[in-house]
N, C-alpha and C. Protein backbone atom coordinates (compact mmCIF):
# COMPACT_ATOMS: atom_id res chain seq x y z
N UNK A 1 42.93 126.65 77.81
CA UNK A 1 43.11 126.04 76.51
C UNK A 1 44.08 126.88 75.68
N UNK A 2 44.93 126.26 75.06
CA UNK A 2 46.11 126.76 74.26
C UNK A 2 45.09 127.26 73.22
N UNK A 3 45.32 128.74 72.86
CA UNK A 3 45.19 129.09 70.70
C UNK A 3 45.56 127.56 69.86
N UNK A 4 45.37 128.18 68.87
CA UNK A 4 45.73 126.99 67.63
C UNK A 4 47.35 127.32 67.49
N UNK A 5 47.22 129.20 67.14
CA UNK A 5 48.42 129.41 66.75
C UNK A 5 49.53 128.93 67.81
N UNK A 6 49.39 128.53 69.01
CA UNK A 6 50.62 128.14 69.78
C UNK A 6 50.53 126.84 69.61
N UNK A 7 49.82 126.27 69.06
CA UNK A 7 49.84 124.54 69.11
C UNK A 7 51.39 124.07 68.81
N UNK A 8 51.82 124.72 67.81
CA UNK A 8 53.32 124.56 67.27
C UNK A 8 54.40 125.16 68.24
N UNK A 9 54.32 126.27 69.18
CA UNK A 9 55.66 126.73 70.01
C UNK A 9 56.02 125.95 70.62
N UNK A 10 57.37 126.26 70.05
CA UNK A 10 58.55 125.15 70.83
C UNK A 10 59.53 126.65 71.71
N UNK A 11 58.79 126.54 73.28
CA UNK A 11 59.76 127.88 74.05
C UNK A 11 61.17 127.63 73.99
N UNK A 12 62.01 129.00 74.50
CA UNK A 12 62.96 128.95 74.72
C UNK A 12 63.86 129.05 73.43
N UNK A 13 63.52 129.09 72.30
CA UNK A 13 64.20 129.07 71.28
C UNK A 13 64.34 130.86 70.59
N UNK A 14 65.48 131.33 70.96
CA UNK A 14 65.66 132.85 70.47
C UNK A 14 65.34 132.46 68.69
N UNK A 15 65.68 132.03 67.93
CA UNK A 15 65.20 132.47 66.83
C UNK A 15 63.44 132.69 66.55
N UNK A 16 63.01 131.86 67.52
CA UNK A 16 61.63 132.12 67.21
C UNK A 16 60.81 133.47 67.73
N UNK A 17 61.41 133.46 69.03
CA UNK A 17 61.20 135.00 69.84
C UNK A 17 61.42 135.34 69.09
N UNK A 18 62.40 136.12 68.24
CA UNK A 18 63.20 137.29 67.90
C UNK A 18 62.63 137.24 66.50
N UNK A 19 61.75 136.23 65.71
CA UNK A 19 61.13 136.30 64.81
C UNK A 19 59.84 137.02 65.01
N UNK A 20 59.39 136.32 65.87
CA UNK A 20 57.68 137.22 67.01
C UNK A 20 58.18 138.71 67.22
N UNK A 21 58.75 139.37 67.70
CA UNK A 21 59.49 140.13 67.88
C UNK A 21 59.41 141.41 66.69
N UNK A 22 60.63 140.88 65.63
CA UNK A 22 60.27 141.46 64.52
C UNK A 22 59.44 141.25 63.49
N UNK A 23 58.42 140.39 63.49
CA UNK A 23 56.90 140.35 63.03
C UNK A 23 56.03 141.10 63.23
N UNK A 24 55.57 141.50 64.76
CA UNK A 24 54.84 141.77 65.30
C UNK A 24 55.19 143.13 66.25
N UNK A 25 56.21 143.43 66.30
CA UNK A 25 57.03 144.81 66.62
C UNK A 25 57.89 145.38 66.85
N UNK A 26 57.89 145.50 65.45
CA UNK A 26 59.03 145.60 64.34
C UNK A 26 59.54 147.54 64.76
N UNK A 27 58.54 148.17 65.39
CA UNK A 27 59.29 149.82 65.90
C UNK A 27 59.94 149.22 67.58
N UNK A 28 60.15 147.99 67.96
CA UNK A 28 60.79 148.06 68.75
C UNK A 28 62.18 148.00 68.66
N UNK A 29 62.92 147.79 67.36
CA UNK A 29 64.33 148.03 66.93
C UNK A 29 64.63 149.28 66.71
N UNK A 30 63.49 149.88 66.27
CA UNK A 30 64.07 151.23 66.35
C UNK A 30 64.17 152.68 67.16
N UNK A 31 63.08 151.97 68.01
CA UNK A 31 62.71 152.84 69.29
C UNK A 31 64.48 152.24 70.13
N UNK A 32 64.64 150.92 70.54
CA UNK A 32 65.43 150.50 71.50
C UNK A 32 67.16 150.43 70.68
N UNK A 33 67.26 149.93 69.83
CA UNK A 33 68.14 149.72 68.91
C UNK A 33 68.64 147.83 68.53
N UNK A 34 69.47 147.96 68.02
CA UNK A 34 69.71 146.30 67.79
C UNK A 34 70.07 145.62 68.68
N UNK A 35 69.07 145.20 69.57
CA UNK A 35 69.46 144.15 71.11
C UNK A 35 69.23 143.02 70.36
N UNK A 36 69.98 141.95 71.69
CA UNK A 36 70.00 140.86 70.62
C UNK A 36 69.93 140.14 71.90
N UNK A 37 69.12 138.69 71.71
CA UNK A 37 68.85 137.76 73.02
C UNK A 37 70.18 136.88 73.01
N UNK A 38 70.79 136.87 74.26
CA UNK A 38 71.38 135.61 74.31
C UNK A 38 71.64 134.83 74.79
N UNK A 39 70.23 134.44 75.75
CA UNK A 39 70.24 133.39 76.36
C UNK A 39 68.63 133.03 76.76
N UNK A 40 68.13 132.04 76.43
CA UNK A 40 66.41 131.81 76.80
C UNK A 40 66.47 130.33 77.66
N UNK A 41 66.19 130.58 78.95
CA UNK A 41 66.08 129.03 79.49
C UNK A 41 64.91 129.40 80.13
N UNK A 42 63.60 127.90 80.81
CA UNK A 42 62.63 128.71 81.12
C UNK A 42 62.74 129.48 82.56
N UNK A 43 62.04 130.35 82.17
CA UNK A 43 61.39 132.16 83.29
C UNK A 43 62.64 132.68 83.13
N UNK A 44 63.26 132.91 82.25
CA UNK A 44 64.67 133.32 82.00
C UNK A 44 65.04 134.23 80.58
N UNK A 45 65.33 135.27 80.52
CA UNK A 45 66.12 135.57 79.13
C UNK A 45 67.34 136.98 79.54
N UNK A 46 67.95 136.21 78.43
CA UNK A 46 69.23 137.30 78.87
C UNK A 46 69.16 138.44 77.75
N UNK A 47 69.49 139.28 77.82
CA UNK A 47 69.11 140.28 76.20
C UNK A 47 70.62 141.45 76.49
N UNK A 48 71.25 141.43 75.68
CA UNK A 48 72.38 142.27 74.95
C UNK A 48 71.43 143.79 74.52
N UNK A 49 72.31 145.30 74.75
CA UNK A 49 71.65 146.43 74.10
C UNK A 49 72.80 147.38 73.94
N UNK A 50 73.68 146.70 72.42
CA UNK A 50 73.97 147.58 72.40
C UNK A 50 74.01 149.67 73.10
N UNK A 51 75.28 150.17 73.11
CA UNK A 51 75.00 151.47 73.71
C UNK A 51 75.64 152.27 72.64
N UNK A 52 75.18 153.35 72.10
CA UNK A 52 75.27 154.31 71.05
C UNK A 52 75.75 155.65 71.61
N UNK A 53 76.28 156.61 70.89
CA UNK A 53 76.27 158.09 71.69
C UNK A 53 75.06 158.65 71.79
N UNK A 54 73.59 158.03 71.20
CA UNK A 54 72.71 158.58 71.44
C UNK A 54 72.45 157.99 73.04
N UNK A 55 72.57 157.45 73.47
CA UNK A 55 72.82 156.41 74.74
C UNK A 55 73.22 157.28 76.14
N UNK A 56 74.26 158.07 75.87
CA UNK A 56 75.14 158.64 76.78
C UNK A 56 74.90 159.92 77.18
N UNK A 57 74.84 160.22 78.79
CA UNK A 57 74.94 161.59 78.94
C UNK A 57 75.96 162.14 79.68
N UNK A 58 76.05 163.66 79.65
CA UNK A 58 77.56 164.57 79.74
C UNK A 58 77.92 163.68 81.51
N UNK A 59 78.66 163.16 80.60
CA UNK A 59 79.65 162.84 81.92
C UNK A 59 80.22 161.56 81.62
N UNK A 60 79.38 160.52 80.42
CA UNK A 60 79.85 159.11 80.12
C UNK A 60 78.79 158.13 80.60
N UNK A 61 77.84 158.45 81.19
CA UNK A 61 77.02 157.39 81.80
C UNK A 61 75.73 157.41 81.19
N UNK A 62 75.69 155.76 80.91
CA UNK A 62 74.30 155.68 80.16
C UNK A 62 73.10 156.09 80.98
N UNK A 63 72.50 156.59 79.97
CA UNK A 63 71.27 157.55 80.45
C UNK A 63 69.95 156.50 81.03
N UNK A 64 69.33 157.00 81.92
CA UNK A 64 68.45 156.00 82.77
C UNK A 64 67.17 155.40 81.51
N UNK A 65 67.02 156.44 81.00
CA UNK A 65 65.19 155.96 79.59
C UNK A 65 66.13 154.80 79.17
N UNK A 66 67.84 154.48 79.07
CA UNK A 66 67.99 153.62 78.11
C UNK A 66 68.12 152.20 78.77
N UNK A 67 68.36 152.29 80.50
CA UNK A 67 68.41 151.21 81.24
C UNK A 67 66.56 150.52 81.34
N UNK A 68 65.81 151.60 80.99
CA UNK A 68 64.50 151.02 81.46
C UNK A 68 64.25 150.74 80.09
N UNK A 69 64.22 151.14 79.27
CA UNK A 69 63.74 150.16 77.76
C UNK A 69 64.84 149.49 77.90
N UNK A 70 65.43 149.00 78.67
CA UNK A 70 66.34 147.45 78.49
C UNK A 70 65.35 146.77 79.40
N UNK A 71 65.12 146.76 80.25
CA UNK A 71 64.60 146.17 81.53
C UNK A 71 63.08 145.68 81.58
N UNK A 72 62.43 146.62 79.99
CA UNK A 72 61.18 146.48 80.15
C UNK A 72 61.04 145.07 78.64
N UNK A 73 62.01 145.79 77.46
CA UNK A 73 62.45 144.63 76.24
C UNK A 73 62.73 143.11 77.29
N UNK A 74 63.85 143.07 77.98
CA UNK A 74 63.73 141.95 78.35
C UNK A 74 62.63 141.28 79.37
N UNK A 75 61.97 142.20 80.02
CA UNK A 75 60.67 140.93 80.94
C UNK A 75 59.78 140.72 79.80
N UNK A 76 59.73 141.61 78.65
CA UNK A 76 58.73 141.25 77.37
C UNK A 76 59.63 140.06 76.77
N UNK A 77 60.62 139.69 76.32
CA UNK A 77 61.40 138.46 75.60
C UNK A 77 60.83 137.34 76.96
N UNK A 78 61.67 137.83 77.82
CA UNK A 78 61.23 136.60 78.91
C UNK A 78 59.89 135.62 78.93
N UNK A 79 58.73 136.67 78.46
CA UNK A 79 57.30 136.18 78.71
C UNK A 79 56.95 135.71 77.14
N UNK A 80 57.61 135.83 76.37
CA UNK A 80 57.08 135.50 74.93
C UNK A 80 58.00 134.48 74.55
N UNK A 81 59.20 133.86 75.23
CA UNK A 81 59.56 133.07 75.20
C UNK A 81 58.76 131.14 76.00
N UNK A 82 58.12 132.23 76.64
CA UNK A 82 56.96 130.99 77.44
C UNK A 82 55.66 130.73 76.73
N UNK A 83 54.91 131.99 76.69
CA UNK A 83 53.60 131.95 76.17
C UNK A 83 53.80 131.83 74.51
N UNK A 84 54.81 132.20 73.68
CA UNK A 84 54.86 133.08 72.08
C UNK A 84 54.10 133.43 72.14
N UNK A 85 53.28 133.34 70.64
CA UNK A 85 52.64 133.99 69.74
C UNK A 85 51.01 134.30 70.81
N UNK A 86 50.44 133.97 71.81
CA UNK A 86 49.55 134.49 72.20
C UNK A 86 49.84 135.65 73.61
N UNK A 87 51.29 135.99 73.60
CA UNK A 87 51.23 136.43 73.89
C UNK A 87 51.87 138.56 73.99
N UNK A 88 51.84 138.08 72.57
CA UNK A 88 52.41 139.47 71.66
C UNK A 88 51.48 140.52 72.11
N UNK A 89 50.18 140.42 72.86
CA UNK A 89 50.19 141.81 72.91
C UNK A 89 49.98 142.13 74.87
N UNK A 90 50.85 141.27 75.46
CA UNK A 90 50.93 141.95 76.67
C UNK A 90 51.70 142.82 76.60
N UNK A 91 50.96 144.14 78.06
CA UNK A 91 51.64 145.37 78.11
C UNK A 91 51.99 145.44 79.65
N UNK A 92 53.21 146.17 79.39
CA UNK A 92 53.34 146.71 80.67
C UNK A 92 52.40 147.40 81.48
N UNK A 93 52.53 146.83 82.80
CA UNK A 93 51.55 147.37 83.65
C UNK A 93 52.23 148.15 85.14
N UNK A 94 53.03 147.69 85.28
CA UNK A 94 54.35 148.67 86.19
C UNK A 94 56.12 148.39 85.70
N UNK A 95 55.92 149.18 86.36
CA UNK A 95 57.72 149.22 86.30
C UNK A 95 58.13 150.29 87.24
N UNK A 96 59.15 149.58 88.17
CA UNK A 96 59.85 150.61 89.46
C UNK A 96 61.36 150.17 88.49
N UNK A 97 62.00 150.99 88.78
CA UNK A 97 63.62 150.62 88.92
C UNK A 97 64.45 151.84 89.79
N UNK A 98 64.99 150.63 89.95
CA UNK A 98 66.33 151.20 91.00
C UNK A 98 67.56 151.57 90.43
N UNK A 99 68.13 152.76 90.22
CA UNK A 99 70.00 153.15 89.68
C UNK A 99 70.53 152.36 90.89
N UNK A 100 71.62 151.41 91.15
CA UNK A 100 72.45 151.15 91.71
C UNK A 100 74.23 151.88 91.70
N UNK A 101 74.78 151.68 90.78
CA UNK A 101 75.84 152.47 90.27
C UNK A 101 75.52 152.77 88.95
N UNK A 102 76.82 153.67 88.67
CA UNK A 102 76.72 154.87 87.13
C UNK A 102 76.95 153.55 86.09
N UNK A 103 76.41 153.42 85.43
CA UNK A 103 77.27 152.29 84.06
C UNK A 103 78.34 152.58 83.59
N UNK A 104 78.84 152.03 82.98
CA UNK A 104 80.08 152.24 81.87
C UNK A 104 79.51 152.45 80.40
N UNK A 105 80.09 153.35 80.09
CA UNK A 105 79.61 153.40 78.43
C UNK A 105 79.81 152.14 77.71
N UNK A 106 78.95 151.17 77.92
CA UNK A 106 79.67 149.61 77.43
C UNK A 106 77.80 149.13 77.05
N UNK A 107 78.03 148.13 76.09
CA UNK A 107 76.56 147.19 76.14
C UNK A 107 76.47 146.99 77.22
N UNK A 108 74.78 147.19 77.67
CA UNK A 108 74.24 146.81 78.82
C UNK A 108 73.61 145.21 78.77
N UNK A 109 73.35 144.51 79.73
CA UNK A 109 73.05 143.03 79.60
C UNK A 109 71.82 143.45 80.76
N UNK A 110 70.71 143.02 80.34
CA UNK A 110 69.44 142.22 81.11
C UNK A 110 69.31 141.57 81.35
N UNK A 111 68.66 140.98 82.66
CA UNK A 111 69.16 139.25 83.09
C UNK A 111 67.65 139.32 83.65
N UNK A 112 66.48 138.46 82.97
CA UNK A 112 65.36 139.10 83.42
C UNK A 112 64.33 137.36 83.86
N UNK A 113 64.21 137.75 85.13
CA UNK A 113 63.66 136.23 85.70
C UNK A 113 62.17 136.72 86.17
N UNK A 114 61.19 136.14 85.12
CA UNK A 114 59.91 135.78 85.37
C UNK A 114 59.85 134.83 87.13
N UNK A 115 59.23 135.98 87.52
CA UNK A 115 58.66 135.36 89.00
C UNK A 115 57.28 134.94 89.71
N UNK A 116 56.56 135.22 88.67
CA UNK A 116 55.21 134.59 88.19
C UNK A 116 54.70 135.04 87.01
N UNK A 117 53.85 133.63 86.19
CA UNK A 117 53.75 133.69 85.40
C UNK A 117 52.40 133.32 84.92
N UNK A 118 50.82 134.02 85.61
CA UNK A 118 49.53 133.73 85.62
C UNK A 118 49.07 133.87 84.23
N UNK A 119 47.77 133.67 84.38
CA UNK A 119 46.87 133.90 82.92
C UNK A 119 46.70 135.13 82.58
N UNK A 120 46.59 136.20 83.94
CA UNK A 120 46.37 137.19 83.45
C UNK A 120 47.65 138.45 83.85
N UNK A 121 48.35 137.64 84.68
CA UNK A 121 49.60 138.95 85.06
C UNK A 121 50.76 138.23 85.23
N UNK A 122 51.84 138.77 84.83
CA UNK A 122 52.97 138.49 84.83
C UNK A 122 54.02 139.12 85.88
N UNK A 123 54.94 138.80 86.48
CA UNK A 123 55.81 139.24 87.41
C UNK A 123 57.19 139.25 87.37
N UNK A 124 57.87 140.37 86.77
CA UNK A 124 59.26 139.62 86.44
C UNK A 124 60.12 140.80 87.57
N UNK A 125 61.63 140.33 87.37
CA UNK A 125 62.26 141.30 88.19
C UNK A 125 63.72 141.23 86.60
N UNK A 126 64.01 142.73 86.60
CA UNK A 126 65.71 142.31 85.46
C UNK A 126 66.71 143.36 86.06
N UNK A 127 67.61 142.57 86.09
CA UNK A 127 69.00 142.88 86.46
C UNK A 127 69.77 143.41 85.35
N UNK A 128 70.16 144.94 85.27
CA UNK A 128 71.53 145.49 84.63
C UNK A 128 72.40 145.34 85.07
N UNK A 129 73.40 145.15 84.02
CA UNK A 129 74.86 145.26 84.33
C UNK A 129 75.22 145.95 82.92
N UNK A 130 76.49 146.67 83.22
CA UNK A 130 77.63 146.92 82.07
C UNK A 130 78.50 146.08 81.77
N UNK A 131 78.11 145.56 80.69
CA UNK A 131 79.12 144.47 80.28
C UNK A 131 80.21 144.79 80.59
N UNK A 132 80.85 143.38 80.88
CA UNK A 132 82.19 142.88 81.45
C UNK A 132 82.47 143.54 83.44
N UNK A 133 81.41 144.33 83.71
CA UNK A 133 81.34 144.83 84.96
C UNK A 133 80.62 143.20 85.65
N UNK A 134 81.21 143.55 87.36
CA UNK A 134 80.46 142.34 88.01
C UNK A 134 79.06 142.56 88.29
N UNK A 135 79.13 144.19 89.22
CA UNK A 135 78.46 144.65 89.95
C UNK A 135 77.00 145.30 89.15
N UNK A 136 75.96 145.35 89.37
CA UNK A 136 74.82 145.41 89.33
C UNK A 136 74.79 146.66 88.92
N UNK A 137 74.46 147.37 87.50
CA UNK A 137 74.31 149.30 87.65
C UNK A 137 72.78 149.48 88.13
N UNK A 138 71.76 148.53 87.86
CA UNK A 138 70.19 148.77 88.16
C UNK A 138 69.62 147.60 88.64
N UNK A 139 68.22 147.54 88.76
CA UNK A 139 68.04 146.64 89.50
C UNK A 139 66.03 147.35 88.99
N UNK A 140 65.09 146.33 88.39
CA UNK A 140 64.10 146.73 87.88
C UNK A 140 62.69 145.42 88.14
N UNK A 141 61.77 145.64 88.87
CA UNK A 141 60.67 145.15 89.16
C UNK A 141 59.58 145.49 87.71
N UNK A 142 59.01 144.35 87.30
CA UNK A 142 58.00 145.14 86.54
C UNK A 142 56.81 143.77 86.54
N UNK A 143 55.45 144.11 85.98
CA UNK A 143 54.38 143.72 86.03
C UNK A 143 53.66 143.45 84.57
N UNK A 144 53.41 142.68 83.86
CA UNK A 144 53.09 142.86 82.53
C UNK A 144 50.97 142.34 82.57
N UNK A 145 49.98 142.76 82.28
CA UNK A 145 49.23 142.58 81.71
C UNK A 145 48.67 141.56 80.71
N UNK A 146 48.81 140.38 81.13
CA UNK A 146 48.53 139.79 79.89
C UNK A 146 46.89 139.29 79.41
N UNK A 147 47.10 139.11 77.85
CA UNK A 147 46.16 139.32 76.74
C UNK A 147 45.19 137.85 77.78
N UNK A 148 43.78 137.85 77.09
CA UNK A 148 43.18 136.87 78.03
C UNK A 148 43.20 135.84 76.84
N UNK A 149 43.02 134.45 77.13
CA UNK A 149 42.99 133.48 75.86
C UNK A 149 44.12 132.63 76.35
């Protein structure tokens, strides 16, 4: 049985995510920085993250903590774009990732495809890239926990 409060979600719509989002956790802009979704189709979201010099380490390559809070922000957009508002307080429950190549000091893009999507666990896999790059810099499995209801 659906909540009340989802009686109204209409998925797939980034303004509404990204309202849930900064409603409900609102230190995730400032822990991650100003990512921005740009693309929600369903088991699907694409998410933009910005890269800062806080971002970068000696050599030019974005630092790995910043590929995995990309990887983990987007399987969380992905799943709150399906469930919304009941499902703001799933948590991560794994996360592996893989470095493939070094990035480019460039916005990173998440490409994050829900691969099951149960009552109580979630399954996504998200793909990095360095913008405007073809090739893959990471490659990230993760597992989310979700709230019961």
């Amino acid at each position: 049985m659906v909540p009340q409060e989802n009686a109204q979600w209409t998925p797939h719509r980034i303004d509404a995510v990204t309202a849930l989002i900064d409603d409900n956790f609102r230190q995730s802009r400032d822990d991650i920085g100003a990512f921005a979704i740009e693309e929600l189709k369903p088991m699907y979201a694409t998410v933009r993250m910005p890269i800062s010099a806080l971002s970068i380490r000696p050599g030019g390559s974005v630092s790995g903590p910043t590929m995995v809070k990309l990887a983990d922000i987007s399987a969380y957009i992905a799943i709150l774009s399906e469930r919304g508002p009941r499902a703001i307080d799933a948590v991560t429950a794994t996360l592996t990732i893989n470095f493939l190549a070094r990035p480019a000091p460039a916005d990173l893009i998440g490409k994050a495809r829900l691969l099951r999507l149960g009552r109580r666990l979630a399954m996504c896999e998200c793909e990095i890239y360095s913008d405007g790059a073809a090739d893959m810099v990471a490659h990230s499995t993760l597992s989310y926990a979700m709230p019961l209801g």
